[in-house]
Protein backbone atom coordinates (compact mmCIF):
# COMPACT_ATOMS: atom_id res chain seq x y z
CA UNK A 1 20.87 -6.82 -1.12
CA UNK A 2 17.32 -6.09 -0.15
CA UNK A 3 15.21 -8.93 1.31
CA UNK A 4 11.45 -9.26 0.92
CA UNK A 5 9.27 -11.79 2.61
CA UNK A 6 5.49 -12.91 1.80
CA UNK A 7 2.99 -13.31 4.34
CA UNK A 8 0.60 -16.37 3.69
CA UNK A 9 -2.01 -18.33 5.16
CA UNK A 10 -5.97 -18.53 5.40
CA UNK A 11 -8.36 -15.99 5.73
CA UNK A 12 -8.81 -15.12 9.52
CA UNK A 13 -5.45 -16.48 11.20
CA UNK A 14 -3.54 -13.69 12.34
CA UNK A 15 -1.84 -12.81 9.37
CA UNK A 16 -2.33 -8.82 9.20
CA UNK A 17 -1.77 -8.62 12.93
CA UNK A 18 1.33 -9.81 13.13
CA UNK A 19 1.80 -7.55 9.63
CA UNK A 20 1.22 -4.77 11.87
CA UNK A 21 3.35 -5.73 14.69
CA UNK A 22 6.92 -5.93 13.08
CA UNK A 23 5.90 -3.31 10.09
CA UNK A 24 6.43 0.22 9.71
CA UNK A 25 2.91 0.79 7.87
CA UNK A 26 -0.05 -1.23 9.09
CA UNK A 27 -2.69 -3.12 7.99
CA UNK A 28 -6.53 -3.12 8.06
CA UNK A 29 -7.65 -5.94 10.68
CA UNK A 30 -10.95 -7.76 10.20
CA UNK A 31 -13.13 -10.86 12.12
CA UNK A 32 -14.82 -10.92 8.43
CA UNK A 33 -13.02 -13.22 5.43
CA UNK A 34 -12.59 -11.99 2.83
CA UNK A 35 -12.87 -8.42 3.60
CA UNK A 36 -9.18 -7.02 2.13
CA UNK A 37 -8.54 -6.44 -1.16
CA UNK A 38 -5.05 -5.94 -1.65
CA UNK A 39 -1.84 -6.87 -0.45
CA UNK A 40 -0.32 -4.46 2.61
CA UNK A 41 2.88 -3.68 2.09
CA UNK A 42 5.51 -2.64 4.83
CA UNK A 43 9.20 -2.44 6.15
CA UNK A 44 10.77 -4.30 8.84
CA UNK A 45 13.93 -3.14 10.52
CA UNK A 46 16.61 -5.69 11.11
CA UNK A 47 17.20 -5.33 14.90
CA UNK A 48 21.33 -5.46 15.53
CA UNK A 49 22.60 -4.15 18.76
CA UNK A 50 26.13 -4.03 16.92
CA UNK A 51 25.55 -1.37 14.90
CA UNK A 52 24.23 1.08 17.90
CA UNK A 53 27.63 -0.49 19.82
CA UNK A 54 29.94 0.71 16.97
CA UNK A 55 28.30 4.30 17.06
CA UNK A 56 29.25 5.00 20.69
CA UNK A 57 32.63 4.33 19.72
CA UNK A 58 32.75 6.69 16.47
CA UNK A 59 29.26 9.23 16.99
CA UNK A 60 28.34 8.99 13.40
CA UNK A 61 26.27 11.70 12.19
CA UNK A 62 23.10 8.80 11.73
CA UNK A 63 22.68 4.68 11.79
CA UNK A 64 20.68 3.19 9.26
CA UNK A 65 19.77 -0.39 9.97
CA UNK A 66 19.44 -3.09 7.50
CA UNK A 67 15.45 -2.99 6.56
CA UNK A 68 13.67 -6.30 5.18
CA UNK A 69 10.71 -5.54 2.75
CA UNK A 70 7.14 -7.36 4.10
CA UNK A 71 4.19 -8.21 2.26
CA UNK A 72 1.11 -9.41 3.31
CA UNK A 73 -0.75 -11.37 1.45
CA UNK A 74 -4.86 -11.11 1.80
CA UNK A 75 -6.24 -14.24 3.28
CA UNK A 76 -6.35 -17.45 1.08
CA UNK A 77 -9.04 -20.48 0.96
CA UNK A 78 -9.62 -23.87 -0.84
CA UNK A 79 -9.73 -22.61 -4.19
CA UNK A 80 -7.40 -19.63 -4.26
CA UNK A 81 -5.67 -20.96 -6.84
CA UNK A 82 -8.67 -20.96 -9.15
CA UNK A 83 -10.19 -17.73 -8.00
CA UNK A 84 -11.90 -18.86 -4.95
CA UNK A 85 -12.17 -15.90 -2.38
CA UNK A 86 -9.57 -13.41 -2.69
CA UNK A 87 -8.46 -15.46 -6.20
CA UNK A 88 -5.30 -16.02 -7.61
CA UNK A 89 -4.33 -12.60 -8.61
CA UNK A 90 -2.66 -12.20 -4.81
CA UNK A 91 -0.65 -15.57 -5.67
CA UNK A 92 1.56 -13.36 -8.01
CA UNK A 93 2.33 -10.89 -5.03
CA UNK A 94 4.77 -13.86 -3.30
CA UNK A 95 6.54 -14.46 -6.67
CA UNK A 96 9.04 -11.71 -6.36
CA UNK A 97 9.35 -12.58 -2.57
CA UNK A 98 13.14 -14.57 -1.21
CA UNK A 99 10.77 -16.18 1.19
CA UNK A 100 7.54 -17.23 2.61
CA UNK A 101 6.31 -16.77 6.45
CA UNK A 102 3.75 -19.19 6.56
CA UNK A 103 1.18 -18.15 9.58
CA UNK A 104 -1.04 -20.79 11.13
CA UNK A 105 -3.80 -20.13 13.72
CA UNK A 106 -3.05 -22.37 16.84
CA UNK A 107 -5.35 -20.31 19.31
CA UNK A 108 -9.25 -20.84 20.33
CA UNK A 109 -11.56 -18.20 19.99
CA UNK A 110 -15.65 -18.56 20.10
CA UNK A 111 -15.36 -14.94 19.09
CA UNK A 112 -13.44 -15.33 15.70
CA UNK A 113 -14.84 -18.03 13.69
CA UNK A 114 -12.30 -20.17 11.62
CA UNK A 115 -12.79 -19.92 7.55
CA UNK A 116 -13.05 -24.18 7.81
CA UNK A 117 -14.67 -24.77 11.44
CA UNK A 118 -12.15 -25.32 13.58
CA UNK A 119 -8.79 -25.17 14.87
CA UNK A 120 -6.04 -27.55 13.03
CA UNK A 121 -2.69 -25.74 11.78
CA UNK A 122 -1.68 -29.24 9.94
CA UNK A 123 -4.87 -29.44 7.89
CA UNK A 124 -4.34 -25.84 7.33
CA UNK A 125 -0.82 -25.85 6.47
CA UNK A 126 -1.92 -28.34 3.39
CA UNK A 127 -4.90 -26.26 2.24
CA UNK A 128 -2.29 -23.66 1.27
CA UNK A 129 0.52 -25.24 0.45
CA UNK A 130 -1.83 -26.80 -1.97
CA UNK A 131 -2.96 -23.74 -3.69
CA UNK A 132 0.94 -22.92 -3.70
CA UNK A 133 1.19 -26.05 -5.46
CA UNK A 134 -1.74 -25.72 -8.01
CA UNK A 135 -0.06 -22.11 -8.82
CA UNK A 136 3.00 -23.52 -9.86
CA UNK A 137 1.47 -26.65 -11.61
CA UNK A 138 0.01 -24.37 -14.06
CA UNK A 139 3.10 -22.43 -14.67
CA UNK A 140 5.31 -25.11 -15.28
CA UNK A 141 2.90 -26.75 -17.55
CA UNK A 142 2.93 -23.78 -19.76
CA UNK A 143 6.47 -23.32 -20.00
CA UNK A 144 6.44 -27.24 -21.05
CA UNK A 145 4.21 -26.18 -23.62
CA UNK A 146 6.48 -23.54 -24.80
CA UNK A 147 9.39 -26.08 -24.75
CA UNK A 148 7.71 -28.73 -26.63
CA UNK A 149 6.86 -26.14 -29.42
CA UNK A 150 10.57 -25.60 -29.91
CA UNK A 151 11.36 -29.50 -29.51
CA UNK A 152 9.75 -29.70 -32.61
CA UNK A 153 12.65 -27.65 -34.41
CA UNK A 154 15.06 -30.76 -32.89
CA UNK A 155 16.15 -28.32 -30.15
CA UNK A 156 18.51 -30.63 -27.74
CA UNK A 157 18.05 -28.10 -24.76
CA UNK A 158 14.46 -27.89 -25.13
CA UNK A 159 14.27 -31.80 -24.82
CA UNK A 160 16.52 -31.85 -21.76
CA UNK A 161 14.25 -28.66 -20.60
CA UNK A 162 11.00 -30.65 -21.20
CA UNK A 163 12.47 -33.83 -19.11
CA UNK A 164 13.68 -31.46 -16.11
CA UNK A 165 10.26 -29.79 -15.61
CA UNK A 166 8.44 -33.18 -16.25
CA UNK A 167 9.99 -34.38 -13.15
CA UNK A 168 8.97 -30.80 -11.10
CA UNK A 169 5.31 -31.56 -12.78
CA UNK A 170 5.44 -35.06 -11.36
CA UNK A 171 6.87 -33.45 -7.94
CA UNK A 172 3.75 -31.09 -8.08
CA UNK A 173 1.26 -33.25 -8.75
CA UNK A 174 2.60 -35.59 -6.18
CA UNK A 175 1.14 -32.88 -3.48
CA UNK A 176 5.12 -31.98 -2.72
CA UNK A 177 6.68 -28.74 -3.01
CA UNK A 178 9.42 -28.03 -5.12
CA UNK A 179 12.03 -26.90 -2.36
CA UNK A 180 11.81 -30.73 -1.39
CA UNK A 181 13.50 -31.41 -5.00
CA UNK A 182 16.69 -32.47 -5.31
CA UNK A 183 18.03 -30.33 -8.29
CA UNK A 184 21.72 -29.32 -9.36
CA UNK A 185 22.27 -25.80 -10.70
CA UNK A 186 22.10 -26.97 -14.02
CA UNK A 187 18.57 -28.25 -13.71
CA UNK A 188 17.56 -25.55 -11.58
CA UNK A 189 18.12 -23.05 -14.73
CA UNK A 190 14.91 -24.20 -16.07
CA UNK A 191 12.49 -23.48 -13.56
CA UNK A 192 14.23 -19.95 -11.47
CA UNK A 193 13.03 -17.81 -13.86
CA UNK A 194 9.36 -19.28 -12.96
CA UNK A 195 9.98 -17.93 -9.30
CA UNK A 196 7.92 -20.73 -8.10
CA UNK A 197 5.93 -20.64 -4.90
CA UNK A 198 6.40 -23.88 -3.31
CA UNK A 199 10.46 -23.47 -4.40
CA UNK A 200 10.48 -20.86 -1.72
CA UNK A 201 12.08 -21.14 1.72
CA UNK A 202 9.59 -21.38 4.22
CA UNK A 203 9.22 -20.43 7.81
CA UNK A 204 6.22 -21.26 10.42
CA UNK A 205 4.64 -18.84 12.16
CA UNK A 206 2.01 -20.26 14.49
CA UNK A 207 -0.07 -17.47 16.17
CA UNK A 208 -1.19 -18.29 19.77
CA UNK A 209 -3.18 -17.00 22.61
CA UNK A 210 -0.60 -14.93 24.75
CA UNK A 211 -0.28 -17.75 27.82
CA UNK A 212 1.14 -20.03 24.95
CA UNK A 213 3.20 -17.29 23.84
CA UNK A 214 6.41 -19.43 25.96
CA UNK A 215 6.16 -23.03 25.35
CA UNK A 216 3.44 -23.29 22.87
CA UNK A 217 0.49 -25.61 23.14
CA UNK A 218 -0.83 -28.99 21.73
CA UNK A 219 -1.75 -27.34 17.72
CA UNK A 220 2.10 -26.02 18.03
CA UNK A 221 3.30 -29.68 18.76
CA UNK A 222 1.35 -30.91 15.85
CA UNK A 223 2.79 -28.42 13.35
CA UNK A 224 5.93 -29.33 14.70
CA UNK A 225 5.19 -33.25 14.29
CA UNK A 226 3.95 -32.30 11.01
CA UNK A 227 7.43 -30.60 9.53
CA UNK A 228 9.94 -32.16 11.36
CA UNK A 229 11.45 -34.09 8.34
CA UNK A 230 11.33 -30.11 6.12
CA UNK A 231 14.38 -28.10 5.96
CA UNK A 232 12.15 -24.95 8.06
CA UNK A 233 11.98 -23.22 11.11
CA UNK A 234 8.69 -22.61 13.48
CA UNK A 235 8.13 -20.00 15.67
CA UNK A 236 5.48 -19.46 18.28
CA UNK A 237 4.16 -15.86 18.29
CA UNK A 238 1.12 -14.28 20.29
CA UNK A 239 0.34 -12.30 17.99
CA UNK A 240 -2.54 -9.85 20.12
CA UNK A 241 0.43 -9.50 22.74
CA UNK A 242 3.37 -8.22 20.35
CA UNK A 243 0.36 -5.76 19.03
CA UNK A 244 0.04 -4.73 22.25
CA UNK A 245 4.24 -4.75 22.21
CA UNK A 246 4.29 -2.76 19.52
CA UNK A 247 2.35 0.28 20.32
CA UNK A 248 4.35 1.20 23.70
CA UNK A 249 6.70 4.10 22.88
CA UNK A 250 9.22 3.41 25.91
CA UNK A 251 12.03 0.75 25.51
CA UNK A 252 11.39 0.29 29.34
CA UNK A 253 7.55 -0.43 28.89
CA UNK A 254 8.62 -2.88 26.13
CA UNK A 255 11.30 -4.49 28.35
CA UNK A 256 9.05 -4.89 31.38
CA UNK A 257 5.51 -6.03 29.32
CA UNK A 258 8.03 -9.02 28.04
CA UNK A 259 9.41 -9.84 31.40
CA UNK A 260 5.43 -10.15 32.64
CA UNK A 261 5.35 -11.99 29.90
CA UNK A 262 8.06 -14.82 30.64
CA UNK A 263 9.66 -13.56 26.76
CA UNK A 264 12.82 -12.60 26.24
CA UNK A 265 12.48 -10.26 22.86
CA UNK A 266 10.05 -9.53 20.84
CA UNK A 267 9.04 -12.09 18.20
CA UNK A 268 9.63 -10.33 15.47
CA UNK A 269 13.54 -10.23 15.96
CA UNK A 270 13.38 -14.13 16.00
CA UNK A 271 11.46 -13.68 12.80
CA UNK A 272 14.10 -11.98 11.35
CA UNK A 273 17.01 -13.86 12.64
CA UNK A 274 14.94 -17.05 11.44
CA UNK A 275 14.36 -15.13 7.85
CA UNK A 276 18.65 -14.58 7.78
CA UNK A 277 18.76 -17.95 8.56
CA UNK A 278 16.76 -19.66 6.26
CA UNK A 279 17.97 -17.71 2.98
CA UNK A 280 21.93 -18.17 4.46
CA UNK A 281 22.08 -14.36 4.80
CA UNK A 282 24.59 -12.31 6.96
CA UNK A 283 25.42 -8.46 7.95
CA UNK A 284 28.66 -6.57 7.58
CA UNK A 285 29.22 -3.13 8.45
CA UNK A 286 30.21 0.09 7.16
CA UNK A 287 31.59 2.72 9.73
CA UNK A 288 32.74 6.41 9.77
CA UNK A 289 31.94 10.07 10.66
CA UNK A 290 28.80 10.15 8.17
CA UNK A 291 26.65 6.87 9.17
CA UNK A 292 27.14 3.66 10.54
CA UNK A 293 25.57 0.91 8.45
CA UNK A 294 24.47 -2.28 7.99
CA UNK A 295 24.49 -4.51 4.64
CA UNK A 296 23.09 -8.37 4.19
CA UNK A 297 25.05 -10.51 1.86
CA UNK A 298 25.09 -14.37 1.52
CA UNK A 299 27.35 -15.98 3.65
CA UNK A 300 30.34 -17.23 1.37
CA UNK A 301 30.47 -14.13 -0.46
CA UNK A 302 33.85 -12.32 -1.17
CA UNK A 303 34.97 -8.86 -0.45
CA UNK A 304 34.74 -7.61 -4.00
CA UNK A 305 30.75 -9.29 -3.67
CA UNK A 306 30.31 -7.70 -0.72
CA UNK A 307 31.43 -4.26 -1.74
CA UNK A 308 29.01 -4.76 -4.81
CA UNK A 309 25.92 -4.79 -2.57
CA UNK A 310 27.06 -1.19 -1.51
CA UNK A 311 27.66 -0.02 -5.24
CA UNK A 312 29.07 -1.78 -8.68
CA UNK A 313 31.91 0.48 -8.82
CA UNK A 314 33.02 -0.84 -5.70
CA UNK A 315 33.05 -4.44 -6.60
CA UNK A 316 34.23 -3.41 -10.80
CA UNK A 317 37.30 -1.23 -9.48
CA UNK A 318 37.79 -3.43 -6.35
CA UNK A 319 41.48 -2.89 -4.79
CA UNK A 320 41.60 -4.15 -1.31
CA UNK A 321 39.32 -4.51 1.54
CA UNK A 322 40.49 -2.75 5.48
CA UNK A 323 38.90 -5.35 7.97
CA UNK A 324 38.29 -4.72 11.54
CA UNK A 325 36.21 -7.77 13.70
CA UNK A 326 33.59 -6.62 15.65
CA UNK A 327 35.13 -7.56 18.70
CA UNK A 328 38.43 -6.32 18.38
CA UNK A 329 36.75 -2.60 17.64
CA UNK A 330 34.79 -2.89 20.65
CA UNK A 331 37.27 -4.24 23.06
CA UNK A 332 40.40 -1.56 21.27
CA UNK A 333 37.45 0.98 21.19
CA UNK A 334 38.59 2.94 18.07
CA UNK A 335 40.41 1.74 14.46
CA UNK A 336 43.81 3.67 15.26
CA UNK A 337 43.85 1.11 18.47
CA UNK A 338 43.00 -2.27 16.19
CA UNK A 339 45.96 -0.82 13.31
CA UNK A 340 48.38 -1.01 16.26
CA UNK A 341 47.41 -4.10 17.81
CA UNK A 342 47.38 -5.74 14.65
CA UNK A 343 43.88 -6.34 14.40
CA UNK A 344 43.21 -4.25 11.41
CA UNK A 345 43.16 -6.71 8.46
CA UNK A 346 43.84 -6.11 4.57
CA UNK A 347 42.37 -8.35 2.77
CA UNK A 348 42.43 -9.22 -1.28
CA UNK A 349 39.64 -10.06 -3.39
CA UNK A 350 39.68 -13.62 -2.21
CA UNK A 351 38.65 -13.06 1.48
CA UNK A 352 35.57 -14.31 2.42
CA UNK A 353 33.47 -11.75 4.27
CA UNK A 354 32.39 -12.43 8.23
CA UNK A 355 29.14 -11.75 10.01
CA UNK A 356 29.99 -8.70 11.88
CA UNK A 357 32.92 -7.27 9.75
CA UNK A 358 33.80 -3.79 9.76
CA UNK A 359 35.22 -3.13 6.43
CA UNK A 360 36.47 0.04 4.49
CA UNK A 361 36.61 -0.95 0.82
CA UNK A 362 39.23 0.60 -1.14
CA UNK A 363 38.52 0.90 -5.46
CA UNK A 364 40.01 2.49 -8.28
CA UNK A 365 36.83 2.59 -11.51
């Protein structure tokens, strides 16, 4: 199940920076708005201390992390939406994201003039969201178009379609986002094939000068103030210190620039963690002499689900599921050791997976 997020927010904020700090291809930086004209695109890998654990324990031949797919979005302004600065056509990049990291500037800087003349992450947080919102006005007042032209035939569903995405027009033009809606699956049927913006997840990134990189400072209290009543997360990154993270080779030179730097871990694994979080997302692991690895799946999901994400034969000739908890393999140290305590499970196609199992699917196709 691979997971992609968006990076948004206005021109000059941070955005690419922190791009370049938890991505595996980087970014061009720039003090001038404006001045990219496409999207970066990147991978992020899931940091999980389990999965390097496990491998001591079996000395797979490799370990392949879980990777999240990142794209940066260029710099947006009042008028995005309409073709103002960078224009829409970026807008379309987020569609096919699972969620949005929203990145606010909440640092001064004489040096690096702000795109609307000064510092304020709440004002800037509703330019964009804004634009997000304009975006999706238009698309779900074409689809009502489309609808009505049908309704004409005396198609019921159409009707009931037209009154569902009335009420997300209404929501829009309101200067909400449609995440805030309170729709059942059966409504929601008309508008997920739109992959709206503002129906997005969200989580707040607010980019600070590095002796804020701790406890924040008085534009991180605002956001906060701002969102309390949203369904999000907010994180405080300095994002010129996890650049300067980012480019030491040595997990030693990492470890001791953070403890200089009263942090604990880098940001971006709180990112991540946040990400997981926010979409209800989970790992479980495969393990043997060929690779350790990692998979995400929604929490909830069954073993036969589960063993889907690794291939559809797996989940269509499903037969049983061998589950070991990650504890139990590290503390009995091998699977021979959790079989005779008891601790290796066999489970139908009615368990519910846990974060951290070890499972060996068996299938028949």
């Amino acid at each position: 199940m691979a997971l992609k997020c968006g990076i948004v927010g206005l021109t000059n904020i941070g955005k690419t920076t922190l791009f370049n700090c938890i991505s595996n291809t980087k970014g061009q930086t720039s003090n001038f708005a404006y001045s990219t004209n496409k999207s970066n695109l990147g991978q992020i890998i899931v940091p999980d201390d389990r999965l390097y654990e496990i491998d001591k324990l079996i000395h797979s031949a490799r370990v392949v992390p879980v990777t999240v797919e990142i794209v940066d979005i260029p710099g947006l302004a009042k008028g995005a939406s309409q073709g103002e600065g960078v224009g829409n056509k970026f807008l379309a990049d987020i569609q096919q994201t699972d969620a949005i990291i929203h990145v606010l500037r909440c640092f001064d800087d004489d040096n690096l003039p702000h795109v609307e003349g000064s510092v304020n992450p709440v004002r800037d947080r509703e330019i964009v969201d804004l634009e997000l919102q304009i975006r999706d006005l238009d698309l779900v007042e074409r689809k009502i178009q489309r609808f009505e032209k049908i309704a004409k035939s005396g198609d019921k569903e159409a009707k009931h379609g037209i009154e569902i995405l009335n009420r997300v027009k209404a929501h829009l033009e309101g200067f909400e986002s449609v995440r805030s809606m309170d729709l059942d699956e059966n409504e929601r049927r008309y508008i997920d094939d739109m992959f709206l913006l503002t129906d997005k997840p969200v989580i707040y990134v607010c980019n600070v000068d590095d002796a804020s990189a701790v406890n924040g400072n008085k534009y991180v209290d605002q956001l906060r103030e701002a969102v309390k009543n949203e369904k999000t997360g907010v994180l405080v990154i300095a994002g010129a210190l996890e650049s300067e993270i980012a480019e030491l080779e040595s997990a030693d030179d990492r470890k001791a620039f953070l403890d200089d730097a009263g942090l604990t871990e880098p940001g971006v694994n709180k990112l991540v963690r946040s990400a997981y979080d926010i979409l209800n997302l989970m790992s479980f692991f495969t393990a043997g002499p060929k690779e350790v690895r990692a998979w995400t799946i929604r929490k909830g999901m069954t073993a036969p689900q589960a063993a889907g994400v690794i291939h559809s034969d797996l989940e269509r000739g499903f037969i049983r599921a061998e589950v070991m908890k990650y504890k139990d393999f590290i503390d009995l140290k091998s699977e021979h050791a959790c079989r005779e305590a008891g601790k290796l499970f066999v489970e139908g196609k009615n368990y519910i997976v846990e974060d951290g199992d070890i499972m060996h699917i068996r299938f028949n196709v």
